[in-house]
PDB file of N, CA and C in Angstrom:
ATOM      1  N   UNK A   1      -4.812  76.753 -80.826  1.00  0.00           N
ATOM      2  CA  UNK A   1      -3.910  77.043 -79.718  1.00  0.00           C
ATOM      3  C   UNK A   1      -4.630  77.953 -78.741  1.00  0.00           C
ATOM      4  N   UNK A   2      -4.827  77.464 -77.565  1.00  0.00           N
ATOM      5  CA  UNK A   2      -5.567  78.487 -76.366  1.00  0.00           C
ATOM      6  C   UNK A   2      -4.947  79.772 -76.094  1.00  0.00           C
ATOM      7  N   UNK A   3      -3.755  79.932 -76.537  1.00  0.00           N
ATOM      8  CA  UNK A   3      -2.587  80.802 -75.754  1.00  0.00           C
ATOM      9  C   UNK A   3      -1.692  81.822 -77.218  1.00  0.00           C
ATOM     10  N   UNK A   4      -1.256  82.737 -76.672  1.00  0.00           N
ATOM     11  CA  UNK A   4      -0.251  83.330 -77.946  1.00  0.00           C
ATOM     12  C   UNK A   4       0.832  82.702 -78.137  1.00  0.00           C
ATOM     13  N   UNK A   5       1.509  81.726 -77.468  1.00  0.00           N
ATOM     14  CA  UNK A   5       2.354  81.218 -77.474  1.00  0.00           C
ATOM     15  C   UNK A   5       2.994  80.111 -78.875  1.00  0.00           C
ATOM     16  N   UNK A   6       3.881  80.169 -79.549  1.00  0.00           N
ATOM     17  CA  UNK A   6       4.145  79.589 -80.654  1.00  0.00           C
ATOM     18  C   UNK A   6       4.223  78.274 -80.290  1.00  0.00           C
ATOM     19  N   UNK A   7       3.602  77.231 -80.840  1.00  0.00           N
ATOM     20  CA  UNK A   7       3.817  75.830 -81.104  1.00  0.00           C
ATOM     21  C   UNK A   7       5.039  74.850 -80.715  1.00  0.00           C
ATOM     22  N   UNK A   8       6.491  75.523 -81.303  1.00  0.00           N
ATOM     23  CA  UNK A   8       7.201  75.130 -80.139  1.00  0.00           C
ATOM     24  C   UNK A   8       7.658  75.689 -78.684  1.00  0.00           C
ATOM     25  N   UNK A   9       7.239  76.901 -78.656  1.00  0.00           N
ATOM     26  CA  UNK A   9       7.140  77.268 -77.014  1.00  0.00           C
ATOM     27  C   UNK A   9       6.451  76.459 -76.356  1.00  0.00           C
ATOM     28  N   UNK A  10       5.237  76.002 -76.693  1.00  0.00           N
ATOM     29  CA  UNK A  10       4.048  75.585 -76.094  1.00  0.00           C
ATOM     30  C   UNK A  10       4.255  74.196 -75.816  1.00  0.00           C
ATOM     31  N   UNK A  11       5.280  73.403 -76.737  1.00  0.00           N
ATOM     32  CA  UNK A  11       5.674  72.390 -76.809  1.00  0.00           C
ATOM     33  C   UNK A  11       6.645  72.029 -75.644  1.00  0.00           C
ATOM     34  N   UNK A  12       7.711  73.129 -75.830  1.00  0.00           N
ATOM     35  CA  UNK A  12       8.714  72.982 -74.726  1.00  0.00           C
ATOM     36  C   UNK A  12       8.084  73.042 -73.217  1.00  0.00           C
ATOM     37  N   UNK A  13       6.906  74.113 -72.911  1.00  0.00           N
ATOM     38  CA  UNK A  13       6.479  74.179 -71.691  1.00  0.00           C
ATOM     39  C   UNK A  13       5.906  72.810 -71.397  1.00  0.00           C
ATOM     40  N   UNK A  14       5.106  72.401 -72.198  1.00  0.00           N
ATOM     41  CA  UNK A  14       4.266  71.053 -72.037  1.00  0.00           C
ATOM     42  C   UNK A  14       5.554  69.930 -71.429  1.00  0.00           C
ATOM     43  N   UNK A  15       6.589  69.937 -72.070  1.00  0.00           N
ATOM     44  CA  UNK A  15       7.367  68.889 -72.184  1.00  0.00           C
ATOM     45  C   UNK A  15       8.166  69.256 -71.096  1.00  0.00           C
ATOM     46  N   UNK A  16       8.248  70.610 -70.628  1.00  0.00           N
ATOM     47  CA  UNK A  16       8.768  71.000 -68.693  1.00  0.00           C
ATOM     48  C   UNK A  16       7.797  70.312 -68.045  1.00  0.00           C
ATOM     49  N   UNK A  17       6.465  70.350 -67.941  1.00  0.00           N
ATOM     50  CA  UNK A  17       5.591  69.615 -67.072  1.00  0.00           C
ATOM     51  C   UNK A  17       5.843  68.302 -67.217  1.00  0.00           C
ATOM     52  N   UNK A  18       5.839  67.560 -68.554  1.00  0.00           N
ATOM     53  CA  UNK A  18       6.072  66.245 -68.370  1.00  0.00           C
ATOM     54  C   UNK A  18       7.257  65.521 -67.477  1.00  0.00           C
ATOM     55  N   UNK A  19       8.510  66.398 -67.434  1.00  0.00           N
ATOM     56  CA  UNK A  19       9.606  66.267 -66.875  1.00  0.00           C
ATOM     57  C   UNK A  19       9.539  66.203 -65.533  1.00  0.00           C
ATOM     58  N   UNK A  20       8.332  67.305 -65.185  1.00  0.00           N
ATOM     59  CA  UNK A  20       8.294  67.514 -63.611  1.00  0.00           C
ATOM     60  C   UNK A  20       7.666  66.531 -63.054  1.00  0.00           C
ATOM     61  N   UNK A  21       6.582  65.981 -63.793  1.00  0.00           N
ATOM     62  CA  UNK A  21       5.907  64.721 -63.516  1.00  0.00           C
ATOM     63  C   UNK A  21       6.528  63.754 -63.240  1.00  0.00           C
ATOM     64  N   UNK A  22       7.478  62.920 -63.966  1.00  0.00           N
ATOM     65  CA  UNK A  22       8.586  61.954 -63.984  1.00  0.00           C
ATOM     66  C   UNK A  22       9.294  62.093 -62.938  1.00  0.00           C
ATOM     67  N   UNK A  23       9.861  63.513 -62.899  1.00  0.00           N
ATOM     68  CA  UNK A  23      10.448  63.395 -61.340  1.00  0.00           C
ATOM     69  C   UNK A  23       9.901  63.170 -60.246  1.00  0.00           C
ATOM     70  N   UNK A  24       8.738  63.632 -60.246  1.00  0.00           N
ATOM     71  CA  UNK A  24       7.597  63.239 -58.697  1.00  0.00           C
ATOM     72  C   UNK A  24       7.503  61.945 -58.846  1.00  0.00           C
ATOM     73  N   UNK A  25       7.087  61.235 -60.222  1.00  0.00           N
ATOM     74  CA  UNK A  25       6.752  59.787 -60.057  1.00  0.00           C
ATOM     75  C   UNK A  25       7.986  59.117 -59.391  1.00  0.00           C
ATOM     76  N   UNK A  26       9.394  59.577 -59.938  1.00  0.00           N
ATOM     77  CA  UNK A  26      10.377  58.485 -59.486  1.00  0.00           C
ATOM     78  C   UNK A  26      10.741  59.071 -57.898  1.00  0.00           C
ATOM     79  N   UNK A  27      10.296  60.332 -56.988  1.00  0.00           N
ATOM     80  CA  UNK A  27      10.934  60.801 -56.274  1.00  0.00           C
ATOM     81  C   UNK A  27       9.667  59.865 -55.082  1.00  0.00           C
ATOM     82  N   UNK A  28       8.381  59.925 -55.527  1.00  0.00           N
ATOM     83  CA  UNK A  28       7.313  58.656 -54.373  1.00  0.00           C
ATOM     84  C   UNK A  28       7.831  57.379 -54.937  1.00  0.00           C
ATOM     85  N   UNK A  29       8.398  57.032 -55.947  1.00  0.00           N
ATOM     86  CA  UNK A  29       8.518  55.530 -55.937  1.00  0.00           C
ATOM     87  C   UNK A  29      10.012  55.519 -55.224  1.00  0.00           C
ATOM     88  N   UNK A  30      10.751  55.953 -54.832  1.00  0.00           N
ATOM     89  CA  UNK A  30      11.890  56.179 -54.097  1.00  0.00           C
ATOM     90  C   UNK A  30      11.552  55.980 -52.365  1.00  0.00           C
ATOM     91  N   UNK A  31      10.391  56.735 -52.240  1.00  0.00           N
ATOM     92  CA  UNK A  31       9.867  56.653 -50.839  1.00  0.00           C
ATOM     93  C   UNK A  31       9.001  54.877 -50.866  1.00  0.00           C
ATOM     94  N   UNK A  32       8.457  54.917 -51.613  1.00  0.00           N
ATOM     95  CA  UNK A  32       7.706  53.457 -51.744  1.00  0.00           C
ATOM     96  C   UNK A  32       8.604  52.065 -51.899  1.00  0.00           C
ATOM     97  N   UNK A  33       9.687  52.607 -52.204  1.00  0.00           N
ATOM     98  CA  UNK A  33      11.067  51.358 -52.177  1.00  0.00           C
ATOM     99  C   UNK A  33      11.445  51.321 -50.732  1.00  0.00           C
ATOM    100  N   UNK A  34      11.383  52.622 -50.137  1.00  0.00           N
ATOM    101  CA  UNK A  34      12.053  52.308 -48.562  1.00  0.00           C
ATOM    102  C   UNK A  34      11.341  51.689 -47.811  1.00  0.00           C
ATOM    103  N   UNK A  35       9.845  52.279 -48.189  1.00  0.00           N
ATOM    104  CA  UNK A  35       8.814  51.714 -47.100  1.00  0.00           C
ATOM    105  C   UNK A  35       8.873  50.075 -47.631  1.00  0.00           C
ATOM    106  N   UNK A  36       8.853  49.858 -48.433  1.00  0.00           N
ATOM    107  CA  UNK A  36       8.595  48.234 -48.668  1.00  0.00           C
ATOM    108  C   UNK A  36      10.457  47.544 -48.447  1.00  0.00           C
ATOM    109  N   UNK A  37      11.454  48.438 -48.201  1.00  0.00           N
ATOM    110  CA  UNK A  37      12.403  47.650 -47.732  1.00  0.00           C
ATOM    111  C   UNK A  37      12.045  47.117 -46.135  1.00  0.00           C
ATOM    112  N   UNK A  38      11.968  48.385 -45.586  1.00  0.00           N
ATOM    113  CA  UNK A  38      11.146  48.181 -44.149  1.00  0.00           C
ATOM    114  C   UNK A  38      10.457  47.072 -43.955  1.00  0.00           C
ATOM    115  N   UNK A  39       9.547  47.147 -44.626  1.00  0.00           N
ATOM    116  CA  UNK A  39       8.607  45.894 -44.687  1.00  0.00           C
ATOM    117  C   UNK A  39       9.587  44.447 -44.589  1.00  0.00           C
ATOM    118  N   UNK A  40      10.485  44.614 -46.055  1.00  0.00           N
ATOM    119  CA  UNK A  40      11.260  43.282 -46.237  1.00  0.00           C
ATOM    120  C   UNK A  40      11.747  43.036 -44.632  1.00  0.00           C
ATOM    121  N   UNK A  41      12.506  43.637 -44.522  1.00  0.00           N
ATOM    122  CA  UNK A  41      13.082  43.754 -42.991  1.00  0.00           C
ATOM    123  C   UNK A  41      12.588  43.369 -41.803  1.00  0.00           C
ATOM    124  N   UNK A  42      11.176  43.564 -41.777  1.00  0.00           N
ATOM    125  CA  UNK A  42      10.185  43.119 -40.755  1.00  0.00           C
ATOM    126  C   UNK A  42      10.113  41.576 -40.827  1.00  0.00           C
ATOM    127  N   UNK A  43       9.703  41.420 -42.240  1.00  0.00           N
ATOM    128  CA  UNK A  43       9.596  40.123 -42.481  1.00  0.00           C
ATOM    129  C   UNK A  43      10.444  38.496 -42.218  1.00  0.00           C
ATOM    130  N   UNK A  44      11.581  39.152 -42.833  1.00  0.00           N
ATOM    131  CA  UNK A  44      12.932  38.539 -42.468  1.00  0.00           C
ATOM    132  C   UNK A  44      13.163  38.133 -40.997  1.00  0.00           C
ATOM    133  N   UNK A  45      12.866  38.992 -40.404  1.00  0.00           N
ATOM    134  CA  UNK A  45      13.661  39.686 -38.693  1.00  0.00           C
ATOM    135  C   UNK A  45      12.526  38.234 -38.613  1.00  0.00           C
ATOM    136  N   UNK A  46      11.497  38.374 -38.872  1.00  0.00           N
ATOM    137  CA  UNK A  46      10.378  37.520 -38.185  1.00  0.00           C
ATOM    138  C   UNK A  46       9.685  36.356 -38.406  1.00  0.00           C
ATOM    139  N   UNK A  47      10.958  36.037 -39.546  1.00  0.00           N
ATOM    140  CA  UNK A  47      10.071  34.628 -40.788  1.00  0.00           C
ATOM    141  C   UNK A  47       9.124  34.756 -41.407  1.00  0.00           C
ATOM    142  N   UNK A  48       8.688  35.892 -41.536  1.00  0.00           N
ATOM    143  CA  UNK A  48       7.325  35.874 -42.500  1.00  0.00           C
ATOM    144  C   UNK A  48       7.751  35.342 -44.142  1.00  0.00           C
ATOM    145  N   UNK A  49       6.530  34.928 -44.326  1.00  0.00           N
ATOM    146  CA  UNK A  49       6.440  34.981 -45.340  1.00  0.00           C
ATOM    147  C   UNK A  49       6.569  36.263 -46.931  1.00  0.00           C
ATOM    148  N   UNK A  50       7.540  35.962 -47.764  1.00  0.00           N
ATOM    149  CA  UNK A  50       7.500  37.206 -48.364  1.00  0.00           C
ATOM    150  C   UNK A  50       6.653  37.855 -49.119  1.00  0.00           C
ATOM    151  N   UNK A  51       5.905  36.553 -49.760  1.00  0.00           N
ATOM    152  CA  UNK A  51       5.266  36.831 -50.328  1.00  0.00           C
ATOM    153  C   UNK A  51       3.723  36.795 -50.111  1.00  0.00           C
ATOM    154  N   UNK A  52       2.379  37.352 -50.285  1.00  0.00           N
ATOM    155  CA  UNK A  52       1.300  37.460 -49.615  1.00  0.00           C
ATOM    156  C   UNK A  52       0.220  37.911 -51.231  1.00  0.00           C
ATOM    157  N   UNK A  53       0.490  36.439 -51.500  1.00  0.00           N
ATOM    158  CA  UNK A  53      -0.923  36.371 -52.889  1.00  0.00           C
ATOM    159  C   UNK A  53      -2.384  37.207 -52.357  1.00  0.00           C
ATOM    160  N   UNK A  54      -2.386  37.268 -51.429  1.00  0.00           N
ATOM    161  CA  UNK A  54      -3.630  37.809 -50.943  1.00  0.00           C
ATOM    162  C   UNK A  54      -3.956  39.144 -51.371  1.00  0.00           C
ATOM    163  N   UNK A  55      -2.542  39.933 -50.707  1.00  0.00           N
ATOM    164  CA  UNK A  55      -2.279  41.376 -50.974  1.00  0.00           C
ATOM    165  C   UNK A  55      -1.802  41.467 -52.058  1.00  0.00           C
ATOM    166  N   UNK A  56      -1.329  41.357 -52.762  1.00  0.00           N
ATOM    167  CA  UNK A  56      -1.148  41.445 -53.920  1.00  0.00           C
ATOM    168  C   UNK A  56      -2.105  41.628 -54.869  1.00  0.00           C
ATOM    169  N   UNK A  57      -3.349  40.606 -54.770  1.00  0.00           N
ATOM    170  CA  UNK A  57      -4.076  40.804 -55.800  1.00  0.00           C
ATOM    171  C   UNK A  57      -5.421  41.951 -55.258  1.00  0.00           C
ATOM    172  N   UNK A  58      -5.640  42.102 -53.667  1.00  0.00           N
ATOM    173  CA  UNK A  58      -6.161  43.339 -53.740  1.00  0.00           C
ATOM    174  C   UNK A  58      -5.221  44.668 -54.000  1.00  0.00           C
ATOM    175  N   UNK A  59      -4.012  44.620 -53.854  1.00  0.00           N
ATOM    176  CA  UNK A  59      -3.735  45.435 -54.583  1.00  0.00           C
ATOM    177  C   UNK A  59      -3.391  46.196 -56.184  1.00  0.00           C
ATOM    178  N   UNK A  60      -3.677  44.942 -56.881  1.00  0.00           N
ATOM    179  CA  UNK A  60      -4.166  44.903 -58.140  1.00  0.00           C
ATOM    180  C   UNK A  60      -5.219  45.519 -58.329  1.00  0.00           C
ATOM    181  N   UNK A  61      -6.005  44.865 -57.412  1.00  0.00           N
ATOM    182  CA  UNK A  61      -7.819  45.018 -57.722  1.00  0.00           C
ATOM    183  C   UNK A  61      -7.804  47.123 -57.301  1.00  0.00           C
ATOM    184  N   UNK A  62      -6.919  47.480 -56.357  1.00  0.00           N
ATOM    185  CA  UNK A  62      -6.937  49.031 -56.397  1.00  0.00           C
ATOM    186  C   UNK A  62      -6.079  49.653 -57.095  1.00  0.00           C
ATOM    187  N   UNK A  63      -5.434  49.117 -57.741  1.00  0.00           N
ATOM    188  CA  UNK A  63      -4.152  50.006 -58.657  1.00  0.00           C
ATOM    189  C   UNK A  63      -5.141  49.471 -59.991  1.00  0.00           C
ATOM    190  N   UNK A  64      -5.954  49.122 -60.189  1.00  0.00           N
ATOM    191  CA  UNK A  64      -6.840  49.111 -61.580  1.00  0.00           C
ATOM    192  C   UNK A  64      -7.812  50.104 -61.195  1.00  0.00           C
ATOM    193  N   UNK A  65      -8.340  50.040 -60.032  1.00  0.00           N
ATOM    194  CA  UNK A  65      -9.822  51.382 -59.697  1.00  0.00           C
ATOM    195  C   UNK A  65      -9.097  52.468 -59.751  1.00  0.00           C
ATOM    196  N   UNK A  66      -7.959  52.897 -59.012  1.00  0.00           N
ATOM    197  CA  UNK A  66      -7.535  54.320 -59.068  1.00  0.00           C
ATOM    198  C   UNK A  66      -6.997  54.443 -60.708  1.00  0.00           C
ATOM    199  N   UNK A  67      -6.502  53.415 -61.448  1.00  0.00           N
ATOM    200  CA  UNK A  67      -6.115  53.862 -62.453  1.00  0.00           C
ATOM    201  C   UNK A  67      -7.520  54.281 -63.058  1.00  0.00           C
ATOM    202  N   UNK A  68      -8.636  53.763 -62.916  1.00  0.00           N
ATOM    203  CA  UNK A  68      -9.260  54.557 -64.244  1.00  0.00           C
ATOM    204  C   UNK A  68     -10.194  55.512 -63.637  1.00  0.00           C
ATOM    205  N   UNK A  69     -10.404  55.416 -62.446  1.00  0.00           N
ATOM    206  CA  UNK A  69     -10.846  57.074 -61.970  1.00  0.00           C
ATOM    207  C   UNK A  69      -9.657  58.040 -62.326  1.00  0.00           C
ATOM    208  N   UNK A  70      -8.228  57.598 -62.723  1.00  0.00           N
ATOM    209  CA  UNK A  70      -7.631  58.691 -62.742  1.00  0.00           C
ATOM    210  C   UNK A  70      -7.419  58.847 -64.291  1.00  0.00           C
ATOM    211  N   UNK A  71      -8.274  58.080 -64.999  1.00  0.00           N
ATOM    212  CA  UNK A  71      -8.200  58.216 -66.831  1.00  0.00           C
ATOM    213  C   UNK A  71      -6.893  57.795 -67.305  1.00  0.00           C
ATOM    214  N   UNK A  72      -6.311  56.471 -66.369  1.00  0.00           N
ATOM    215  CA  UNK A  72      -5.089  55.621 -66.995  1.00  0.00           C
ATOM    216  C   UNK A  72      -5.218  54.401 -67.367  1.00  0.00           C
ATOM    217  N   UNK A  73      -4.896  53.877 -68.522  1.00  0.00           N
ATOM    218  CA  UNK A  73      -5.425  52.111 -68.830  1.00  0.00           C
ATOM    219  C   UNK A  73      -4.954  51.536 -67.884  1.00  0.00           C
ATOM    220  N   UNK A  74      -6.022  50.920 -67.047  1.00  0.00           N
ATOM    221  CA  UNK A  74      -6.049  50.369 -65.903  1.00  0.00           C
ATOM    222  C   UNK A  74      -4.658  48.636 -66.216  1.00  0.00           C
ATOM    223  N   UNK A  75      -4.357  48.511 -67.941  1.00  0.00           N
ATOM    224  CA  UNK A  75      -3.821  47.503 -67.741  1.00  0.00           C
ATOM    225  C   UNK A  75      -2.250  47.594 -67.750  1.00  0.00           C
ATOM    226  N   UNK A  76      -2.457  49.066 -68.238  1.00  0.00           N
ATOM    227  CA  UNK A  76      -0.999  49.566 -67.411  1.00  0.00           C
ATOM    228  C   UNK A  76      -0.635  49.581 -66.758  1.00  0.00           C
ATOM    229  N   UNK A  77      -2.011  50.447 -65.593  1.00  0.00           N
ATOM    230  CA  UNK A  77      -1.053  50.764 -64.083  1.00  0.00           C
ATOM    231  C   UNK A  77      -1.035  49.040 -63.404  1.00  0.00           C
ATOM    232  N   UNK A  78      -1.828  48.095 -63.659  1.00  0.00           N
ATOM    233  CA  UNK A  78      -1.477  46.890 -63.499  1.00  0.00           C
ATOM    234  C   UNK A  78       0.365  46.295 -63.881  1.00  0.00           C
ATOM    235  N   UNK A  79       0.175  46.576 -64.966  1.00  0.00           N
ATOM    236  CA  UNK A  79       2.060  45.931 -65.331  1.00  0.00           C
ATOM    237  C   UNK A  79       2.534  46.600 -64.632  1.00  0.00           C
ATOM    238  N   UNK A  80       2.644  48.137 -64.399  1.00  0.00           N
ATOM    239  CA  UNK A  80       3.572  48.897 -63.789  1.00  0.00           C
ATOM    240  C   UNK A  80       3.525  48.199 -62.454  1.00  0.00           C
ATOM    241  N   UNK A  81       2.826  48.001 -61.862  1.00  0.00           N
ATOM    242  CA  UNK A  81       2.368  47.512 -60.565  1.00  0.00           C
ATOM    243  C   UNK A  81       2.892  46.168 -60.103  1.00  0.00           C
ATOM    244  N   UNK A  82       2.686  45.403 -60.958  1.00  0.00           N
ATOM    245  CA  UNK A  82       3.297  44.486 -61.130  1.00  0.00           C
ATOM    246  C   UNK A  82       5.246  44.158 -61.109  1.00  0.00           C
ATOM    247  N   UNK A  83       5.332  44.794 -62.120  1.00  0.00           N
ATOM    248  CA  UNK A  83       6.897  44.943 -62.111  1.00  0.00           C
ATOM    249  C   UNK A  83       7.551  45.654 -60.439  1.00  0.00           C
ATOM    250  N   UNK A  84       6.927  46.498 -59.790  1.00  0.00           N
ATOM    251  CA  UNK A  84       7.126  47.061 -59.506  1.00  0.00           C
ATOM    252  C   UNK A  84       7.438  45.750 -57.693  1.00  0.00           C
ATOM    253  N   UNK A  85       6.114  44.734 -57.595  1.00  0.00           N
ATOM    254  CA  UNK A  85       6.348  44.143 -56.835  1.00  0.00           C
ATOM    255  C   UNK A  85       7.091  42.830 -57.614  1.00  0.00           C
ATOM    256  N   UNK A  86       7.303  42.652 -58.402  1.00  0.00           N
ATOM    257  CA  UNK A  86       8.796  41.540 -58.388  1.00  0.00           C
ATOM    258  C   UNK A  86       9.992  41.886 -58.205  1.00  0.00           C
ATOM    259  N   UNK A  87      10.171  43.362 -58.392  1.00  0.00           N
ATOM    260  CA  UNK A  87      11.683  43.796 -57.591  1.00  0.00           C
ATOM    261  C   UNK A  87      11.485  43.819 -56.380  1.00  0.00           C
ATOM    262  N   UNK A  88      10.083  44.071 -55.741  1.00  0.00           N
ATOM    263  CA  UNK A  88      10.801  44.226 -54.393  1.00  0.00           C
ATOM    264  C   UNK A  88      10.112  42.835 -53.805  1.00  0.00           C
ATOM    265  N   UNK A  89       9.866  41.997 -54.098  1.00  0.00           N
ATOM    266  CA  UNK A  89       9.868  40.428 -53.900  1.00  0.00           C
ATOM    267  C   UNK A  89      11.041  39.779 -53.950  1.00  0.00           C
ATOM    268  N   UNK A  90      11.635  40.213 -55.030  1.00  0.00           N
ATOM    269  CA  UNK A  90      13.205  39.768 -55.272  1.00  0.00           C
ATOM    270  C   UNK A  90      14.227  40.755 -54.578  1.00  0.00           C
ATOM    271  N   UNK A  91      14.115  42.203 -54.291  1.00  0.00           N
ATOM    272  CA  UNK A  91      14.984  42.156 -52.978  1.00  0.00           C
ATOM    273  C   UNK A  91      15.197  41.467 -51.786  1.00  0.00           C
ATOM    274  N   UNK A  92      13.818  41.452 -50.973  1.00  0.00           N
ATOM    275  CA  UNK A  92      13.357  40.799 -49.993  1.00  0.00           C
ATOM    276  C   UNK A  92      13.963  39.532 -50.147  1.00  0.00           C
ATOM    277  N   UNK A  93      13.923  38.718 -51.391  1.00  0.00           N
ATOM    278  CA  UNK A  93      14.750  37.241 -51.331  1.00  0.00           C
ATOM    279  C   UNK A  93      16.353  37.484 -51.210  1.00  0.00           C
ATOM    280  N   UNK A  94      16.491  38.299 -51.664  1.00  0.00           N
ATOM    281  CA  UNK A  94      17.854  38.803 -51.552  1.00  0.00           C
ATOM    282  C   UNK A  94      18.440  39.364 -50.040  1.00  0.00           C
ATOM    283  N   UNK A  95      17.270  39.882 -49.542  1.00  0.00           N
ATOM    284  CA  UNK A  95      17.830  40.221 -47.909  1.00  0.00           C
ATOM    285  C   UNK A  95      17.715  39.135 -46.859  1.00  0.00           C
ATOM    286  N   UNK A  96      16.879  38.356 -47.351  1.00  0.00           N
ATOM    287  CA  UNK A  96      16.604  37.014 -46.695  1.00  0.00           C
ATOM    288  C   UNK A  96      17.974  36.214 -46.566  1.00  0.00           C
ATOM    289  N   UNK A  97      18.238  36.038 -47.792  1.00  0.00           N
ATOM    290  CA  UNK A  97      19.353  35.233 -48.598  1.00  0.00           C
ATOM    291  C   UNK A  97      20.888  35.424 -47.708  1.00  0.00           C
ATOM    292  N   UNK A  98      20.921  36.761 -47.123  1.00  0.00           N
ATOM    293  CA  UNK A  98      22.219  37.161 -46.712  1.00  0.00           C
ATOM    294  C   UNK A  98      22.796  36.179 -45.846  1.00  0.00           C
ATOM    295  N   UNK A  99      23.843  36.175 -45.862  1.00  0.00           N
ATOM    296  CA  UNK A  99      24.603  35.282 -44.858  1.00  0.00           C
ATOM    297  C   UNK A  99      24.938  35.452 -43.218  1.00  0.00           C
ATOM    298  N   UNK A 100      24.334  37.042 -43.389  1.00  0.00           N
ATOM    299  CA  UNK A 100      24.383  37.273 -41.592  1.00  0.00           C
ATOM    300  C   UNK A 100      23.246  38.055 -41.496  1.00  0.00           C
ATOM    301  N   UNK A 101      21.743  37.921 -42.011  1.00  0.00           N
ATOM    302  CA  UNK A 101      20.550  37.831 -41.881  1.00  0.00           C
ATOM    303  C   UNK A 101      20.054  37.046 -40.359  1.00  0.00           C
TER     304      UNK A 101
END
């Protein structure tokens, strides 16, 4: 133990940071849902296409480099990444979809 701190003190503090982490992660993926509603919105307004295989897979190809410069299994931050654009692929079909779109 680096610290005087008892094992479960040390535990509980650790497990405050983890908490704080989680909240930052979900408080930018909150901002990253708006910006890509925006996006949907653009798209719609303008017929684009929703979907863009192109971008997608360079953005694969950088959500695998930053994951392991940042010491995360790159085939994680891939799924996460992943999941992350079929919801908002499937909003976007969903805002498309509206009836006074």
């Amino acid at each position: 133990m680096a610290n005087n701190e008892s094992p479960q003190a040390e535990l509980a503090s650790l497990r405050a940071e983890v908490d704080e982490i989680d909240q930052q992660i979900m408080l930018l993926l909150g901002v990253r849902f708006r910006c890509t509603d925006m996006i949907g919105e653009l798209k719609t307004n303008h017929g684009m296409d929703l979907v863009d295989p192109k971008r997608e897979s360079q953005q694969v190809e950088r959500i695998r480099r930053l994951a392991e410069e940042a010491g995360v299994p790159a085939a994680l931050a891939e799924t996460i990444l992943r999941e992350v654009i079929d919801v908002v692929v499937d909003h976007h079909t969903r805002l498309r979809e509206r009836p006074y779109s």
